[in-house]
Protein backbone atom coordinates (compact mmCIF):
# COMPACT_ATOMS: atom_id res chain seq x y z
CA UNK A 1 0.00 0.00 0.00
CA UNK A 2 1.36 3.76 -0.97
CA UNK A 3 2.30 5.49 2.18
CA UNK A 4 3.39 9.49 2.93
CA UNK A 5 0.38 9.96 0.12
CA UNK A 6 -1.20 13.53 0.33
CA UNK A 7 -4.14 13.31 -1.89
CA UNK A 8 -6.19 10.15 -1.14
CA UNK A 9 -9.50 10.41 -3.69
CA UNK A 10 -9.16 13.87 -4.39
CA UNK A 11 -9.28 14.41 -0.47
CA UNK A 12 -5.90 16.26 0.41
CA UNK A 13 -5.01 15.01 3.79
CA UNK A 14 -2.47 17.32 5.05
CA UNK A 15 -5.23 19.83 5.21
CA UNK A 16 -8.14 17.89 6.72
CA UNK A 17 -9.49 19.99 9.28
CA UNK A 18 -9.24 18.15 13.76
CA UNK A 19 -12.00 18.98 15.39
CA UNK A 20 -12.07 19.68 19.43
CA UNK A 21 -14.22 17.78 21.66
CA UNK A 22 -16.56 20.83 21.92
CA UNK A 23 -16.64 21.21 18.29
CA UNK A 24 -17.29 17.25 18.14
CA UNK A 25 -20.39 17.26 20.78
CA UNK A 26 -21.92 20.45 19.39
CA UNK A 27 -22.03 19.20 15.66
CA UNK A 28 -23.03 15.55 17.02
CA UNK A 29 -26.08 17.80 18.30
CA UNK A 30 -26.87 19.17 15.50
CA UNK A 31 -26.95 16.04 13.43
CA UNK A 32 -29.68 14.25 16.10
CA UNK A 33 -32.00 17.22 15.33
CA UNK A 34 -31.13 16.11 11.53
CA UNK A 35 -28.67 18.94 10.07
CA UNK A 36 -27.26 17.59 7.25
CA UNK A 37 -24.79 20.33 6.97
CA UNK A 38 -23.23 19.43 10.34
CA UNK A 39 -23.25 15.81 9.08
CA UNK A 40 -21.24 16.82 6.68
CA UNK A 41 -19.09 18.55 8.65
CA UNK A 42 -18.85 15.68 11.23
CA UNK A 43 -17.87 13.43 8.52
CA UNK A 44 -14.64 15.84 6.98
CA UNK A 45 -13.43 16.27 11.12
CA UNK A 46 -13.28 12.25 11.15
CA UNK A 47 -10.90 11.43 7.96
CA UNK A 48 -8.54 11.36 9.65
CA UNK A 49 -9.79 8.59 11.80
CA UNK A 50 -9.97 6.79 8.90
CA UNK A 51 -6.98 7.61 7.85
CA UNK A 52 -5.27 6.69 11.17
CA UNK A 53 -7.57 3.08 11.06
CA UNK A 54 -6.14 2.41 7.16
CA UNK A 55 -2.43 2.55 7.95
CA UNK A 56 -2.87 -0.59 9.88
CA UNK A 57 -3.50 -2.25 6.67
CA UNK A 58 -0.17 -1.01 5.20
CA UNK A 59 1.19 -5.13 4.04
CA UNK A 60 -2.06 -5.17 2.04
CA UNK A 61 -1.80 -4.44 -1.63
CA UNK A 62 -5.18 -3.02 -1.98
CA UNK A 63 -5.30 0.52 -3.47
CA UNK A 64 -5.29 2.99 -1.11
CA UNK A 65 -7.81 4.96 -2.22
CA UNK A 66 -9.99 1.83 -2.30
CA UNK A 67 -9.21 1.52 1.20
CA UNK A 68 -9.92 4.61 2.21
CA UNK A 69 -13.43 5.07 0.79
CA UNK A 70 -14.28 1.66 2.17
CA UNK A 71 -13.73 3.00 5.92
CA UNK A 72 -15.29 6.33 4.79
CA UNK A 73 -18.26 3.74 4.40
CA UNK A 74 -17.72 2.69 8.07
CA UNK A 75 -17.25 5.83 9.35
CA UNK A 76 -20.46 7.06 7.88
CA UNK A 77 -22.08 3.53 9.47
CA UNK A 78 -20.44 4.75 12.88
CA UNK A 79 -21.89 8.60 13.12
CA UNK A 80 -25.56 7.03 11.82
CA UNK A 81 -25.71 4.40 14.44
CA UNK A 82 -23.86 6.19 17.51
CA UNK A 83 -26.01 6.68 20.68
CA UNK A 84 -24.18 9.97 22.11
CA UNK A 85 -26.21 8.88 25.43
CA UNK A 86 -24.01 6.22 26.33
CA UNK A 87 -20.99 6.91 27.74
CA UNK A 88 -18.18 6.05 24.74
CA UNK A 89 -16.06 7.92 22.93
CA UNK A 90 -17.25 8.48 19.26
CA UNK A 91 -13.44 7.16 18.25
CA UNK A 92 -14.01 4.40 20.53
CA UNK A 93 -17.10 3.08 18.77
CA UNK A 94 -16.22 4.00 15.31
CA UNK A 95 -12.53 2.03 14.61
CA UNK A 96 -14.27 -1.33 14.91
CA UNK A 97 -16.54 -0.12 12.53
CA UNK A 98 -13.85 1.01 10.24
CA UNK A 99 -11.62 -1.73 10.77
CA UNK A 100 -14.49 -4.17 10.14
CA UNK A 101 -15.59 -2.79 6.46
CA UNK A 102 -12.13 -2.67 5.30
CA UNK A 103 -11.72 -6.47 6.58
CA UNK A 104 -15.12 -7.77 4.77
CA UNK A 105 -13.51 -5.56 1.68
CA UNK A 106 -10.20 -7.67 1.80
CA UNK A 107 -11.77 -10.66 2.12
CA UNK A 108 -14.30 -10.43 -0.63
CA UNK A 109 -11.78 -8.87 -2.96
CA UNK A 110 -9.25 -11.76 -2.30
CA UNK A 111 -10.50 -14.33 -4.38
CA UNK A 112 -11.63 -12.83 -7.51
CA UNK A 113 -10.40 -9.06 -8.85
CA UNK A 114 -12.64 -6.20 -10.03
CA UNK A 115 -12.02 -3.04 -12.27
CA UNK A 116 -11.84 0.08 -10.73
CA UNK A 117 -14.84 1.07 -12.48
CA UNK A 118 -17.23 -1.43 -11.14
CA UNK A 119 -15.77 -0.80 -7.91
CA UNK A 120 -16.21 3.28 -7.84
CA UNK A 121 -20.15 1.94 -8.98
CA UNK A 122 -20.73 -0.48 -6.14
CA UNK A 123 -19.12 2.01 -3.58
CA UNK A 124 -21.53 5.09 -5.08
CA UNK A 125 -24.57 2.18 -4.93
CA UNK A 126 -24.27 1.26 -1.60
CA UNK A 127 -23.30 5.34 -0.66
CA UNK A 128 -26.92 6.11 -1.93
CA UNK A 129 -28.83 3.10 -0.61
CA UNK A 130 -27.39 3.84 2.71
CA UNK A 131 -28.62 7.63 2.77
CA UNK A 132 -32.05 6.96 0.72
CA UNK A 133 -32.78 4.34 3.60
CA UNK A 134 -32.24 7.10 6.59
CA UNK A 135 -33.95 9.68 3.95
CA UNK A 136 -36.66 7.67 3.91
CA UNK A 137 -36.70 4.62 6.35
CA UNK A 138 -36.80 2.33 4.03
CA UNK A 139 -34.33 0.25 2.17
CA UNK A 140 -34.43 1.71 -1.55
CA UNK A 141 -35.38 -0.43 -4.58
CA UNK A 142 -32.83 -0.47 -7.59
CA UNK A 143 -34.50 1.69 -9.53
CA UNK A 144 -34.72 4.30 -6.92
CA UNK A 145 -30.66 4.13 -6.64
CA UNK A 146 -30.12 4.40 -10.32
CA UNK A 147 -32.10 7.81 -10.14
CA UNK A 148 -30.40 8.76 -7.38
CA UNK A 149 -26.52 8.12 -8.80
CA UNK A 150 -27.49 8.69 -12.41
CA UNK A 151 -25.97 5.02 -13.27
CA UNK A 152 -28.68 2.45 -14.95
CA UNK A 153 -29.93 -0.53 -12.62
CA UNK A 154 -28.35 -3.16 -14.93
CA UNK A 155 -24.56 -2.07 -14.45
CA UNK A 156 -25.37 -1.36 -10.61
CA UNK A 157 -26.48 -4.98 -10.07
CA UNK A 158 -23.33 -6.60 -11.75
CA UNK A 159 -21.14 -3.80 -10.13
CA UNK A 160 -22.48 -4.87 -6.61
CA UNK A 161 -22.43 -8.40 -7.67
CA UNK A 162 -19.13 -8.48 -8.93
CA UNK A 163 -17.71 -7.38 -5.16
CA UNK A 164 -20.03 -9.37 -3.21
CA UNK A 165 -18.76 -12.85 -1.98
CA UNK A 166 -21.02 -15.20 0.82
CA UNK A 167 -20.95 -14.21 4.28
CA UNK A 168 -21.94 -16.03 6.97
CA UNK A 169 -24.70 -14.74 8.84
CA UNK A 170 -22.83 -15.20 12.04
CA UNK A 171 -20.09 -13.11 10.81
CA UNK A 172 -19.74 -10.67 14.25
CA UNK A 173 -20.34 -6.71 12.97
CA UNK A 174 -19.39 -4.49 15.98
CA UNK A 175 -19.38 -5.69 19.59
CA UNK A 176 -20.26 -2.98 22.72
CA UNK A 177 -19.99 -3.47 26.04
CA UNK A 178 -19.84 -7.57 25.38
CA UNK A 179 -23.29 -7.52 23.24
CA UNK A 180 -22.15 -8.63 19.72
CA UNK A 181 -24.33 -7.09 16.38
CA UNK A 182 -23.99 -10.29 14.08
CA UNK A 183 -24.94 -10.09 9.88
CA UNK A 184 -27.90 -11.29 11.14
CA UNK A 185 -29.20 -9.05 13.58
CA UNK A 186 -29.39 -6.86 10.07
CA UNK A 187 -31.44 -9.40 7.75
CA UNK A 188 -35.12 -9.06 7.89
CA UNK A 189 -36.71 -12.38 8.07
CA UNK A 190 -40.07 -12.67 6.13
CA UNK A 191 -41.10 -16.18 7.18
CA UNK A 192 -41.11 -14.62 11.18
CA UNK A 193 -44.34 -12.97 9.98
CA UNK A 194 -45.66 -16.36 9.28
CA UNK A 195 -43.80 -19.31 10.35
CA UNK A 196 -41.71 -19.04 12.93
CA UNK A 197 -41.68 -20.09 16.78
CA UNK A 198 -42.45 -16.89 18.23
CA UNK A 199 -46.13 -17.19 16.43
CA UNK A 200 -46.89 -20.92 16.73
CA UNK A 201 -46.29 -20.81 20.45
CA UNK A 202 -48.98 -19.21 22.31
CA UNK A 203 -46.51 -16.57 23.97
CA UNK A 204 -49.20 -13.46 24.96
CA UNK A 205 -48.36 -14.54 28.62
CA UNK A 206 -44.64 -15.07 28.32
CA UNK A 207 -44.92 -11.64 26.32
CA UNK A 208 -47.03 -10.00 29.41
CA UNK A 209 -43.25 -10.57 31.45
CA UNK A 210 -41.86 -7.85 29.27
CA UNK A 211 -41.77 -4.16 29.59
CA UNK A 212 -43.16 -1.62 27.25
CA UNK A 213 -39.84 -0.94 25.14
CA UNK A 214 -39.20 -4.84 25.51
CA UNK A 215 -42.98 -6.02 24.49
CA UNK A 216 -42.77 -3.12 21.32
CA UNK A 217 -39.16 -4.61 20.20
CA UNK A 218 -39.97 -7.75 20.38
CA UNK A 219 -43.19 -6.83 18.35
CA UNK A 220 -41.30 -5.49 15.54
CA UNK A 221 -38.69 -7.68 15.18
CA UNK A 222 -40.41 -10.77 15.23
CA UNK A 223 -43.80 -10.27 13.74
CA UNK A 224 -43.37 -7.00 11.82
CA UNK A 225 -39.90 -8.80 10.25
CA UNK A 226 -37.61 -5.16 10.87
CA UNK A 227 -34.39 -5.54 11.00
CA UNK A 228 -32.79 -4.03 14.16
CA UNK A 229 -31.75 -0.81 12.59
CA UNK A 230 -35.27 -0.09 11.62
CA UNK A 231 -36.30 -0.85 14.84
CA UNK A 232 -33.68 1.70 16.16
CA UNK A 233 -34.98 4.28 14.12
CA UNK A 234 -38.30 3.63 15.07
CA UNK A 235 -38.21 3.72 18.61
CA UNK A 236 -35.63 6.31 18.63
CA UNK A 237 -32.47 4.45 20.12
CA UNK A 238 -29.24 2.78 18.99
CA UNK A 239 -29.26 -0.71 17.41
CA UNK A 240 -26.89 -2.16 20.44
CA UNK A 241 -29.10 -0.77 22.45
CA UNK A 242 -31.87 -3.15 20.49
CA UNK A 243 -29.84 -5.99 21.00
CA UNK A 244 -29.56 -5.97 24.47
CA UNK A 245 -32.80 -5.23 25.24
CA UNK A 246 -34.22 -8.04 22.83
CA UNK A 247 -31.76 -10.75 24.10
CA UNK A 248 -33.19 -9.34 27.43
CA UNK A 249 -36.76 -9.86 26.41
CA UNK A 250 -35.93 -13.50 24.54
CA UNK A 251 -34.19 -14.77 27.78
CA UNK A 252 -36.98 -13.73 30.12
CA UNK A 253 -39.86 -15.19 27.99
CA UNK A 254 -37.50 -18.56 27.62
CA UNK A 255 -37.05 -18.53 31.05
CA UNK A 256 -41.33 -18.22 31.46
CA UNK A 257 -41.73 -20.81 29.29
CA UNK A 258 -39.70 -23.32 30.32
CA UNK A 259 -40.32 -23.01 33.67
């Protein structure tokens, strides 16, 4: 990998701007009330987090440019999904984040190589799925994307194809405070409006253990078929803060019904 690089996709780095803490919080603000403009900003005063996280990758021989819009990716993953309520450092939950795109992007690009040009297509794809699904909380069809990036559906299929590789489900996404976000925990599952355990059992008593936020997640996820992040958004908290409350809410009504 190219190291003492200035310009890193058109992005000179010896002039990215370091924000304060003060700076930091007060912009963080601003984007919970939904200012995109301090998004923005937030985003610019973090490159060099990702900058800092990409260096640790310096024996692969992946692009560097590549690498570093991959953890822009993350980063933008990390300032969508952090909880400011909780007491971590916004650097402290975004490296894994980071770290963990740029290791799925390794590993999928490993086995089979893919132009430049497909690549800059999947990256601008999954750019404008991820902001047309917090635009408008819900995940964007194709067609919507190719309006949005001005690319047609067909080449944004193969381009996303042709970087995609399996993934196991268990595969862990970011871990906080010992509660582990899996692939999974991201998938919505159809068949749970139909089919699964949580409707064949006769649970409205095990359910009547749970409390409000509990008995509404577990509503949602399991009958409704969101995903945690829509759940998040829904019920205005952070998706670890989903998980722990639904493991919560799946080990007391266990516990109920196996008594």
């Amino acid at each position: 990998m190219a190291q003492g690089k200035v310009e890193i996709c058109g992005v000179n780095t010896s002039k990215l701007p370091l924000l304060k803490n003060a700076e930091k919080e007060a912009l963080f603000s601003r984007i919970e009330e939904g200012d995109k403009d301090a998004r923005e900003q937030y985003i610019e005063g973090n490159l060099r987090l990702v900058l800092s996280v990409i260096k640790r990758f310096s024996s692969s021989n992946e692009n560097v440019d590549d690498l570093f819009q991959i953890g822009c990716i993350g980063l933008i993953k990390a300032i969508d999904n952090f909880d400011s309520s909780l007491n971590v450092k916004f650097s402290t939950y975004a490296v894994p984040m980071i770290i963990g795109e740029i290791r799925r992007f390794l590993r999928d690009n490993n086995s089979i190589r893919v132009s430049r040009s497909l690549k800059d297509t999947a990256y601008k794809a999954i750019y404008a799925k991820e902001s047309l699904t917090r635009k408008n909380l819900k995940e964007p069809t194709i067609n919507e994307i190719a309006a949005e990036i001005g690319i047609s559906k067909e080449d944004i299929v193969y381009a996303l194809d042709a970087i995609q590789n399996p993934m196991s489900l268990y595969e862990p996404i970011f871990t906080d405070g010992g509660d582990t976000l899996y692939v999974m925990d991201q998938i919505s599952d159809k068949k749970n409006r139909e089919e699964t355990w949580v409707e064949h059992l006769s649970l409205s008593e095990a359910m009547k253990r749970l409390d409000k936020r509990e008995y509404e997640i577990i509503t949602l996820r399991f009958f409704e078929g969101k995903t945690q992040m829509e759940v998040a958004e829904i019920i205005g908290i952070s998706q670890a803060q989903v998980s722990r409350l639904e493991k919560n809410a799946l080990r007391v009504m266990k516990n109920y019904l196996t008594a």
